[in-house]
N, C-alpha and C. Protein backbone atom coordinates (compact mmCIF):
# COMPACT_ATOMS: atom_id res chain seq x y z
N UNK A 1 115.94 115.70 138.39
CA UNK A 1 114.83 115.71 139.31
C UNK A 1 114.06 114.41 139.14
N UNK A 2 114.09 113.81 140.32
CA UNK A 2 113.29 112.37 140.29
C UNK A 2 111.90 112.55 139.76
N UNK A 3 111.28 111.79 139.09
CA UNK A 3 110.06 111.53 138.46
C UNK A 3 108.88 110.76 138.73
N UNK A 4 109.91 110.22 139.82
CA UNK A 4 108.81 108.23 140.38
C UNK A 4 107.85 109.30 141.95
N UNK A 5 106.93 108.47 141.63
CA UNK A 5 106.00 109.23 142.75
C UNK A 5 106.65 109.07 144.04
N UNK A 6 107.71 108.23 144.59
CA UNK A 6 108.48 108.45 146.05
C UNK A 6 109.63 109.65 145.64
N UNK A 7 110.22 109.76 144.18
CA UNK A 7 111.10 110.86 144.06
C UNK A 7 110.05 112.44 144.42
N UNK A 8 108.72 112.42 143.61
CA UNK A 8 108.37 113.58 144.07
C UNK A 8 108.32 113.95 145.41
N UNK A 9 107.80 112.64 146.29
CA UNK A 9 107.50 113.60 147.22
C UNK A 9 108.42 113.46 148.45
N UNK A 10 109.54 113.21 148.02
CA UNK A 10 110.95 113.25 149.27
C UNK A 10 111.16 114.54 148.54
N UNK A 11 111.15 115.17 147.28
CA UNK A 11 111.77 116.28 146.53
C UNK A 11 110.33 117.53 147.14
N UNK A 12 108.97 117.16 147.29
CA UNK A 12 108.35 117.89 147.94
C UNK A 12 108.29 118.42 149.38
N UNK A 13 109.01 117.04 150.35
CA UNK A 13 108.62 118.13 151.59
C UNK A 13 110.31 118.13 151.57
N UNK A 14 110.78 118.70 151.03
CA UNK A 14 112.16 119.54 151.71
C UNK A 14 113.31 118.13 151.38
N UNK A 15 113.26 116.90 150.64
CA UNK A 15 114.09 116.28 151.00
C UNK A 15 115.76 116.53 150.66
N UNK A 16 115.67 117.78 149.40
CA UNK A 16 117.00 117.99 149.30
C UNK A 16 117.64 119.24 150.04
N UNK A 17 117.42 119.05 151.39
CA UNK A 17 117.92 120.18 152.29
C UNK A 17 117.51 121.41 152.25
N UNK A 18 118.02 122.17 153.43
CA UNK A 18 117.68 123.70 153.41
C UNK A 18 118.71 124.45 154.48
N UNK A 19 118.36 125.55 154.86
CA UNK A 19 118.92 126.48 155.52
C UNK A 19 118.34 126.83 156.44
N UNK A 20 119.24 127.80 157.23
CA UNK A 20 118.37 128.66 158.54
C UNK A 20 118.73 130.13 157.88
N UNK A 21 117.86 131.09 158.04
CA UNK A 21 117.75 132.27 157.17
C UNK A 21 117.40 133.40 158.55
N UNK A 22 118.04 133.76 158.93
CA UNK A 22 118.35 135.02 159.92
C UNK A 22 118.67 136.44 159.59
N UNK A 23 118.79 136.98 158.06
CA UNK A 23 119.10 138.06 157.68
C UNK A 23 118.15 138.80 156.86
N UNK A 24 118.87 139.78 155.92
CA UNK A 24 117.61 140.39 155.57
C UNK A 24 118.25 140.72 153.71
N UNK A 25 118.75 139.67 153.52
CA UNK A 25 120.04 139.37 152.28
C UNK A 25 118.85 138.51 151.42
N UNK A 26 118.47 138.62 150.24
CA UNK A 26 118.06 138.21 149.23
C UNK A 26 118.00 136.79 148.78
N UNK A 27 117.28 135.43 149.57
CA UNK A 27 117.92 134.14 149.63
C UNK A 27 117.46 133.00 147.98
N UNK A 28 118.18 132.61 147.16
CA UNK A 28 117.72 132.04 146.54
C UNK A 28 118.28 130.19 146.33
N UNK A 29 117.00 129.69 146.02
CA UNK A 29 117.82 127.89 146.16
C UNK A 29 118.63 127.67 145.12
N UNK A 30 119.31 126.49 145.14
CA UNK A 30 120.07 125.65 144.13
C UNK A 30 119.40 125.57 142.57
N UNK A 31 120.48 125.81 141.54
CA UNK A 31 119.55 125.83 140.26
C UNK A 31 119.00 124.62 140.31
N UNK A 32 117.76 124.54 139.47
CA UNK A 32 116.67 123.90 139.41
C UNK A 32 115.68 123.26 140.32
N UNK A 33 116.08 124.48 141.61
CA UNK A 33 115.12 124.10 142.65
C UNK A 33 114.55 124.97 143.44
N UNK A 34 113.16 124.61 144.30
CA UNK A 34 112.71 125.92 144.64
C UNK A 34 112.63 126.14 146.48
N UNK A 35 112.43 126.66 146.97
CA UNK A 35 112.04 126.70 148.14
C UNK A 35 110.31 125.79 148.38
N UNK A 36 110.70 124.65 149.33
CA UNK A 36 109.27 124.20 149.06
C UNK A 36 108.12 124.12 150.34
N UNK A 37 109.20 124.64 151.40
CA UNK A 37 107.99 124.72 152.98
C UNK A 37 109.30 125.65 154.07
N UNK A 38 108.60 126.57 154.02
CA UNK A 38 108.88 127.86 155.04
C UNK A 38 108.44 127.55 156.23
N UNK A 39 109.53 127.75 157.32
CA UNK A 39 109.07 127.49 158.86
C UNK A 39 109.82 128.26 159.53
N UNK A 40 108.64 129.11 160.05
CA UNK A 40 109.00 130.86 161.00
C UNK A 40 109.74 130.00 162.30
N UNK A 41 111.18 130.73 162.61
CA UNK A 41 111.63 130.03 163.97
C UNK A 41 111.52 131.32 164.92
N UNK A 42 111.01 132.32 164.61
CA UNK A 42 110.62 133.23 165.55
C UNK A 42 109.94 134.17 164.57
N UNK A 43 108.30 135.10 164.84
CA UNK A 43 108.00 135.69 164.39
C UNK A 43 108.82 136.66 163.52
N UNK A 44 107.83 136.68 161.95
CA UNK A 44 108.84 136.86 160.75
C UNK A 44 108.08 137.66 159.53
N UNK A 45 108.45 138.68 159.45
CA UNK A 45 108.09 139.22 158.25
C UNK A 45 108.87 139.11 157.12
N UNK A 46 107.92 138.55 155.96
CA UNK A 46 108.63 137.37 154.77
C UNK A 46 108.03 138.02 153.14
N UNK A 47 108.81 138.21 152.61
CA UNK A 47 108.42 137.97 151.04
C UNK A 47 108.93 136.69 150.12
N UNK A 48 108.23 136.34 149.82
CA UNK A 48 108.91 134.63 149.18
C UNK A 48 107.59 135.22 147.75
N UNK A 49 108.05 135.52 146.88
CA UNK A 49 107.28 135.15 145.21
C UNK A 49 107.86 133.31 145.25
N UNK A 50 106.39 133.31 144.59
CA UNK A 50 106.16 131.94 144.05
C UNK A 50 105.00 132.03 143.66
N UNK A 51 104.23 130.58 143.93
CA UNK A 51 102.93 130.02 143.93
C UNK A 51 101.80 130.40 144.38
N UNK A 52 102.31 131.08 145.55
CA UNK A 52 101.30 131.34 146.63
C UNK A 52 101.05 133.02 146.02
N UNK A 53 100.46 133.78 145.80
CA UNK A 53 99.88 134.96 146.05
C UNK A 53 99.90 135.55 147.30
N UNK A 54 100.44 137.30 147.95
CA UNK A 54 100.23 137.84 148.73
C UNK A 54 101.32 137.78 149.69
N UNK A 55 102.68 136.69 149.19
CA UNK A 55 103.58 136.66 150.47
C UNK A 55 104.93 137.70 150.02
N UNK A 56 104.16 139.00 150.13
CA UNK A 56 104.72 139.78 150.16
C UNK A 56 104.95 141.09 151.80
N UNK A 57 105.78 140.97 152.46
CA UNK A 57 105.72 141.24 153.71
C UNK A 57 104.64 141.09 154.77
N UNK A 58 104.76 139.61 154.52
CA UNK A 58 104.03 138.54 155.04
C UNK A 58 104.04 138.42 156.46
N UNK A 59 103.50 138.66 157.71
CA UNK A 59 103.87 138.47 158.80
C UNK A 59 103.58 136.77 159.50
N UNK A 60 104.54 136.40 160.04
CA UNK A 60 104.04 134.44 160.38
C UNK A 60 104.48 134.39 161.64
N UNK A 61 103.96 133.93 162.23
CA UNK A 61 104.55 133.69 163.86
C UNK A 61 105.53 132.81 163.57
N UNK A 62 106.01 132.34 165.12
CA UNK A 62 106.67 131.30 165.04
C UNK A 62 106.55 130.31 165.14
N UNK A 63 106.85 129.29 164.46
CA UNK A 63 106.65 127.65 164.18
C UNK A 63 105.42 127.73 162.91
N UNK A 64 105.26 128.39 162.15
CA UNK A 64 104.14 128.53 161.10
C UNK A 64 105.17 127.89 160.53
N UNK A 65 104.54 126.81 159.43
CA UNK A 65 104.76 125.81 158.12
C UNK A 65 104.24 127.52 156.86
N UNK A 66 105.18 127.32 155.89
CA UNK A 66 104.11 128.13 154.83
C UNK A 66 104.85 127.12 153.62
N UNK A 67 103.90 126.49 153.15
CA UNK A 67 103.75 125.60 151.89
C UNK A 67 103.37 126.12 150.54
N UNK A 68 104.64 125.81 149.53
CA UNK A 68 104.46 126.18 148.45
C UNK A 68 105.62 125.95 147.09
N UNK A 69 105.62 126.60 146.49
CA UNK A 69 106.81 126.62 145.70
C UNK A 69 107.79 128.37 145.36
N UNK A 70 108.30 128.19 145.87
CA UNK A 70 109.23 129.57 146.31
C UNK A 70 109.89 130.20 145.72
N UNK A 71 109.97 131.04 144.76
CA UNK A 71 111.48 131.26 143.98
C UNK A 71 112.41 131.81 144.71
N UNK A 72 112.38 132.58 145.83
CA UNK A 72 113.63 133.50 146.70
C UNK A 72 112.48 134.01 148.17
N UNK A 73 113.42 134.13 148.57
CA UNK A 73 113.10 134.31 150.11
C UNK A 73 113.77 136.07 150.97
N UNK A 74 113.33 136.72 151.11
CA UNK A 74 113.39 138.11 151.90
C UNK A 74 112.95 137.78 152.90
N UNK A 75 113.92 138.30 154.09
CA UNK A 75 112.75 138.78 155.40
C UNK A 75 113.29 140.46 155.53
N UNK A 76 112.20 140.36 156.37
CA UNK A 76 111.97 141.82 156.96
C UNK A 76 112.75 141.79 158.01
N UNK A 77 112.16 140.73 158.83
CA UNK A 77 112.85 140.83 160.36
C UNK A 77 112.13 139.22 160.76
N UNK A 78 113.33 138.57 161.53
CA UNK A 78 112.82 137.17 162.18
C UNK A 78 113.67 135.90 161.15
N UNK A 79 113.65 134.92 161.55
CA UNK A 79 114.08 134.04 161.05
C UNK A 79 113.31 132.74 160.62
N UNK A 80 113.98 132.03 159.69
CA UNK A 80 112.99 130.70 159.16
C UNK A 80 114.03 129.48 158.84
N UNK A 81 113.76 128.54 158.77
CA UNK A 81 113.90 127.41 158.20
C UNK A 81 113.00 127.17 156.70
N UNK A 82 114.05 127.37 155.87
CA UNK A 82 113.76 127.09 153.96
C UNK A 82 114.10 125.66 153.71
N UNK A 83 113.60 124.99 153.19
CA UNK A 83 113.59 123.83 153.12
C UNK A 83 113.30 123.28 151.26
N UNK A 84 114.57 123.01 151.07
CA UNK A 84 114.90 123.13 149.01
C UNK A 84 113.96 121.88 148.80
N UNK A 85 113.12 121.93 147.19
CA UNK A 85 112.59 120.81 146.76
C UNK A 85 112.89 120.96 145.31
N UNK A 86 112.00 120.18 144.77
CA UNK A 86 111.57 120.24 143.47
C UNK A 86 110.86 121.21 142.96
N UNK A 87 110.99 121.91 141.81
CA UNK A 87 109.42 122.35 141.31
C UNK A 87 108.80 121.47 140.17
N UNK A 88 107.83 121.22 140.40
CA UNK A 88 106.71 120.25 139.55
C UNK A 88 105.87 121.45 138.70
């Protein structure tokens, strides 16, 4: 995991890729990395533990950003764009 302040923050907004997440299957990132910005592509009920407190069947419209550090990703129903980073 890059260290230099341009490694953090290409490793913060999503620079080492992500997925499109349409199911309701248990999603977790690449070892030593976390989910780092959630984006509802159609209204979405979400549990993502991490950083954030409370995103536990989380409801987000669509096109909502949810920023944070992620360990795994659930939906209820709806789809997102997960986007892998670093955790700091």
């Amino acid at each position: 995991m890059p260290k230099t302040e341009k490694g953090i923050m290409i490793a913060s907004l999503g620079g080492y890729g992500g997925k499109v997440i349409a199911n309701t299957e248990e999603h977790t990132p690449a070892a030593d990395f976390k989910y780092v910005a959630i984006v509802a592509i159609s209204d979405t009920v979400i549990t993502a533990p991490g950083n954030i407190d409370g995103v536990t069947s989380l409801s987000i419209p669509a096109g909502f950003p949810l920023y944070g550090e992620f360990d795994s990703i659930t939906l209820t129903s709806g789809a997102v764009v997960a986007y892998q980073g670093g955790a700091f």
